[in-house]
Protein backbone atom coordinates (compact mmCIF):
# COMPACT_ATOMS: atom_id res chain seq x y z
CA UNK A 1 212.32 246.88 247.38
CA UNK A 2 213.49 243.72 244.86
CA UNK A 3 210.84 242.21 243.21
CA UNK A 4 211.58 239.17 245.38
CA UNK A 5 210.49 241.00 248.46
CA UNK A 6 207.72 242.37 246.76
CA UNK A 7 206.57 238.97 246.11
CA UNK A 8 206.98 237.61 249.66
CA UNK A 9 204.79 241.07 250.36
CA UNK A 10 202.21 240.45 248.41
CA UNK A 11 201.82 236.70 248.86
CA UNK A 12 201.55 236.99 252.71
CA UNK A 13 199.26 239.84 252.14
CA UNK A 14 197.10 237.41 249.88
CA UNK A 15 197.18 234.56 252.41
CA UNK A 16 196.24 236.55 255.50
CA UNK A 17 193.49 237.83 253.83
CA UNK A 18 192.80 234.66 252.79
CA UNK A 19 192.41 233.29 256.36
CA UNK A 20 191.13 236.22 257.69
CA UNK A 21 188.00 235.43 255.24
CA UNK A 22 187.53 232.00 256.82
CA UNK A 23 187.70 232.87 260.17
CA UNK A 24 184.74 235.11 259.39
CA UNK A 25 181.44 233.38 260.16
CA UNK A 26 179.56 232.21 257.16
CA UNK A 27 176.17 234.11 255.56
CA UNK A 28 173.69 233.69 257.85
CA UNK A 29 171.64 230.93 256.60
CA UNK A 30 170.53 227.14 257.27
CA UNK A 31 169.36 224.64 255.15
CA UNK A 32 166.21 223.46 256.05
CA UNK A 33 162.86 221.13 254.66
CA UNK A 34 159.34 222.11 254.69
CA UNK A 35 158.03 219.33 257.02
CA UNK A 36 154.63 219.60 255.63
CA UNK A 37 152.69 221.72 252.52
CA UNK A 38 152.81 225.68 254.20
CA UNK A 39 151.45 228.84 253.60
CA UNK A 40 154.68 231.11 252.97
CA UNK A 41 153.06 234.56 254.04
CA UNK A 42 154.26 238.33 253.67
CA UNK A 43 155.29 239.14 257.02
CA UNK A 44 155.34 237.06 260.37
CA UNK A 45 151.90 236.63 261.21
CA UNK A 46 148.77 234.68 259.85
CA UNK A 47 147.28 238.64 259.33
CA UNK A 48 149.46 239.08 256.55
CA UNK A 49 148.95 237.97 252.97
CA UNK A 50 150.14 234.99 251.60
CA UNK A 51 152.62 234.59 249.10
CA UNK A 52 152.55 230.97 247.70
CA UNK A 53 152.56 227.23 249.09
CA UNK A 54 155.34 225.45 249.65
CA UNK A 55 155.04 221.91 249.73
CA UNK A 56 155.95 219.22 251.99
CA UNK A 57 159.74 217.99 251.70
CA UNK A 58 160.80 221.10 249.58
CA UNK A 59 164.51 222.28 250.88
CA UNK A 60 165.10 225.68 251.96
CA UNK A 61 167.60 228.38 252.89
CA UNK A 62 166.26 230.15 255.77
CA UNK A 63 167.93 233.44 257.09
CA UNK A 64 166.63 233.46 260.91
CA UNK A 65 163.81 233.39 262.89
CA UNK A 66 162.79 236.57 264.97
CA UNK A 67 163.39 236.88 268.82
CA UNK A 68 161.06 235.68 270.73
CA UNK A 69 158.96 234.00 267.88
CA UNK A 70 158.39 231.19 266.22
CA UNK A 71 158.12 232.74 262.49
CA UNK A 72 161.11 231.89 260.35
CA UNK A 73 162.25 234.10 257.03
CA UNK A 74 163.12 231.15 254.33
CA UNK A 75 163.41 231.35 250.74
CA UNK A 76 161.79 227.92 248.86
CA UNK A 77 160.38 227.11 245.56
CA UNK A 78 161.56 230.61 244.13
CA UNK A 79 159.46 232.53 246.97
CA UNK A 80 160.76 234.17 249.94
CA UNK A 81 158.62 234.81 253.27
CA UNK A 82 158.19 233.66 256.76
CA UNK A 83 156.72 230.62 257.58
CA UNK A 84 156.07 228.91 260.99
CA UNK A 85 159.45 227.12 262.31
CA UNK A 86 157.39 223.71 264.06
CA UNK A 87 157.06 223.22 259.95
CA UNK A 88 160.57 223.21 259.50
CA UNK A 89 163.29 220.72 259.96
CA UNK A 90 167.02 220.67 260.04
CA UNK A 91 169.06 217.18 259.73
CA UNK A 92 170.64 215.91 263.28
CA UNK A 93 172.74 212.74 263.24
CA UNK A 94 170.35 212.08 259.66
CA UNK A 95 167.34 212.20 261.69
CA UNK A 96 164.87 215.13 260.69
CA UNK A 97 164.43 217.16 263.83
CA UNK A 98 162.14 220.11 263.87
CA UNK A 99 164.07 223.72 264.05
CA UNK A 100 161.78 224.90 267.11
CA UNK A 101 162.97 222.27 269.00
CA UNK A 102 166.42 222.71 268.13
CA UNK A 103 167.00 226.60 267.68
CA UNK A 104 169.50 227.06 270.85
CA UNK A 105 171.49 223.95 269.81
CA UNK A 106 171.86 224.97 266.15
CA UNK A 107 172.53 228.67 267.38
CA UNK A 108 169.04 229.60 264.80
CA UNK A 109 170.25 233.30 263.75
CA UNK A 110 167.43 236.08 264.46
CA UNK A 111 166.13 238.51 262.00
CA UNK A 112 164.43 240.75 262.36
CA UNK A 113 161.35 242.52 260.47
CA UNK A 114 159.89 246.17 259.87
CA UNK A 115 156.31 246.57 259.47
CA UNK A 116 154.75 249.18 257.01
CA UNK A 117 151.41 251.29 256.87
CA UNK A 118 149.98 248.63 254.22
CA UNK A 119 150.58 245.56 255.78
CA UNK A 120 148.79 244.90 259.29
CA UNK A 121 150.69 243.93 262.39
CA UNK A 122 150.78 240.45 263.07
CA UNK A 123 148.26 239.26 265.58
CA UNK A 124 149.86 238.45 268.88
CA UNK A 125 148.68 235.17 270.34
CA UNK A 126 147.41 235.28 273.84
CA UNK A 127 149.33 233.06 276.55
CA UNK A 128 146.10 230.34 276.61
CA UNK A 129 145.86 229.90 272.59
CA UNK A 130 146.39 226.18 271.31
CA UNK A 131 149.25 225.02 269.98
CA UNK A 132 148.48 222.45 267.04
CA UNK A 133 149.60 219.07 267.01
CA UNK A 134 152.40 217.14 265.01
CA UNK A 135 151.70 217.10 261.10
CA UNK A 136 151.15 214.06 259.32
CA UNK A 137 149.61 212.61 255.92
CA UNK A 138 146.25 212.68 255.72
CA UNK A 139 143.58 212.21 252.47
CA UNK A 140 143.12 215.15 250.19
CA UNK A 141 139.47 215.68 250.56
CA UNK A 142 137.10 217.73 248.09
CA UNK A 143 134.05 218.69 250.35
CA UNK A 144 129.97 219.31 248.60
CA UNK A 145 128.95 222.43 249.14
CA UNK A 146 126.06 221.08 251.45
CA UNK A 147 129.13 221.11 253.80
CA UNK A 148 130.29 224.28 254.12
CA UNK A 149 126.51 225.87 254.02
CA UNK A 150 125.74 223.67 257.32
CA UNK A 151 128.48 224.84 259.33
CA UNK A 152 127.99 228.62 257.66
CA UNK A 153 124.06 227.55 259.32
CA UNK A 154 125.79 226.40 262.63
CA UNK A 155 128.51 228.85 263.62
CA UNK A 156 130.36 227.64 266.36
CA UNK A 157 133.61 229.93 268.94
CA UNK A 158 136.62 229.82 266.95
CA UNK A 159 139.53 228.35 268.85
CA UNK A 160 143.15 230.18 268.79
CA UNK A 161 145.73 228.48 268.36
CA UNK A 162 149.72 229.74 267.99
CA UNK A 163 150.98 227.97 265.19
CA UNK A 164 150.19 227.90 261.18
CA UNK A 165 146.94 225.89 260.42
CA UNK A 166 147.76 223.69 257.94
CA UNK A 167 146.30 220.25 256.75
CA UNK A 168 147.61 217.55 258.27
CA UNK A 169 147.99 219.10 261.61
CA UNK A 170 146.69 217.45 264.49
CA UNK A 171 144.46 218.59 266.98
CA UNK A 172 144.85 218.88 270.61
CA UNK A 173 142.29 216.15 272.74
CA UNK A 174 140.25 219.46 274.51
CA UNK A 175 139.53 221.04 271.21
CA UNK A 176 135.84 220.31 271.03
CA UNK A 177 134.60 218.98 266.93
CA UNK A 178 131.22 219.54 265.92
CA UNK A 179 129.70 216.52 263.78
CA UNK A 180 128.55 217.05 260.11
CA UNK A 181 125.42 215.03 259.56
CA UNK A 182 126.13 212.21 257.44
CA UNK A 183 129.65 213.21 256.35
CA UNK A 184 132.62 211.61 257.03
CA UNK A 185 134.38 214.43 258.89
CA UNK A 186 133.30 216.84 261.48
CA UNK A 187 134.28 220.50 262.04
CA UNK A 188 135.90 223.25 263.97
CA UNK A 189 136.74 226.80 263.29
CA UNK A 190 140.34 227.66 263.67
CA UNK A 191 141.42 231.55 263.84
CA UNK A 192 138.08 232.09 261.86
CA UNK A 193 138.39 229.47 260.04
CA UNK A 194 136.49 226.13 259.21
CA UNK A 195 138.60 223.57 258.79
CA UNK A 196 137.80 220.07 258.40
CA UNK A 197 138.73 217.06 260.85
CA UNK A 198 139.07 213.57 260.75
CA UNK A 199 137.27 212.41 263.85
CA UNK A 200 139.62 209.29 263.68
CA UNK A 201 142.96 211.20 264.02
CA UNK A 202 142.15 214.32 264.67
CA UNK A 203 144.09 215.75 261.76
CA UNK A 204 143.01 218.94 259.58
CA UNK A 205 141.92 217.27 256.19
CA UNK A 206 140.43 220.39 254.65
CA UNK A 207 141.07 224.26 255.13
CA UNK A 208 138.33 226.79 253.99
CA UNK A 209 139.50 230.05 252.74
């Protein structure tokens, strides 16, 4: 063979590879923003432990979300973990639009995720448990101590809900709040834990850990 041919060999060779490479679909992975500060956690489920926060408007790269769930595997501010996807958003026509809402239209990979002896199972929430409301801003509040050791002295049913508690979440109208005398905000205990509410908005203003 001339080196000529060998050239016209090698070149289409190169080339087809070439578009053979872009027909391929890309790594699996959308760019997303933290719609409000999150607890990035170990595995999909509020059982396991947390990792970090990430805060509101960080970006993202998230691999997937698992089938038939609404936890999401992202990597964001140098920590990677799974996260709840109603507190993650995707651009559409410039618009923020949360990536539950839109996981069949943007074709949201799944991934999927393999438990271990040491980490628990992630709690699986019954078909009547709460889902929380949209999250907005809200006043970062720094609660006495008086507060915490009246509701400790009036334990009340926790409530269940499906999604991450986080502050700023709003929630539902039938969720019943307990009043804190003479405090601003009243209570509720979410997944076993007290949380703080505006009685205003209804929004989570403080989480206790």
């Amino acid at each position: 063979m001339t080196s000529w041919l060998k050239f016209l060999k090698w070149t289409w060779l190169g080339l087809g590879t070439a578009l053979s490479a872009l027909a391929l679909p890309a790594q699996a992975q959308m760019a997303t923003t933290t719609a409000s500060d999150i607890v990035v956690r170990s595995g999909p489920g509020q059982d396991y432990p947390e990792i970090g926060l990430a805060t509101r408007g960080s970006p993202a790269m998230m691999d997937g979300c698992l089938e038939g769930s609404n936890w999401c595997r992202i990597e964001v501010n140098g920590m990677r973990g799974w996260v709840f996807a109603e507190y993650l958003t995707v651009r559409h026509n410039g618009t923020p639009v949360v990536v539950e809402d839109y996981r069949t239209r943007y074709d949201v990979p799944a991934v999927t995720y393999e438990t271990t002896a040491s980490v628990p199972p992630a709690a699986v929430p019954g078909p009547g448990d709460i889902m929380l409301g949209p999250v907005g801003e809200v006043n970062v509040i720094d609660p006495p101590d008086t507060v915490i050791s009246y509701i400790e002295q009036h334990p009340t049913d926790p409530i269940r809900v499906r999604n991450e508690v986080v502050v700023g979440a709003t929630l539902p109208p039938d969720v019943i709040i307990r009043e804190v005398p003479d405090y601003d905000y009243d209570y509720v205990v979410v997944n076993d834990r007290p949380v703080l509410v505006d009685p205003g908005t209804r929004r989570i203003v403080h989480i206790y850990e």
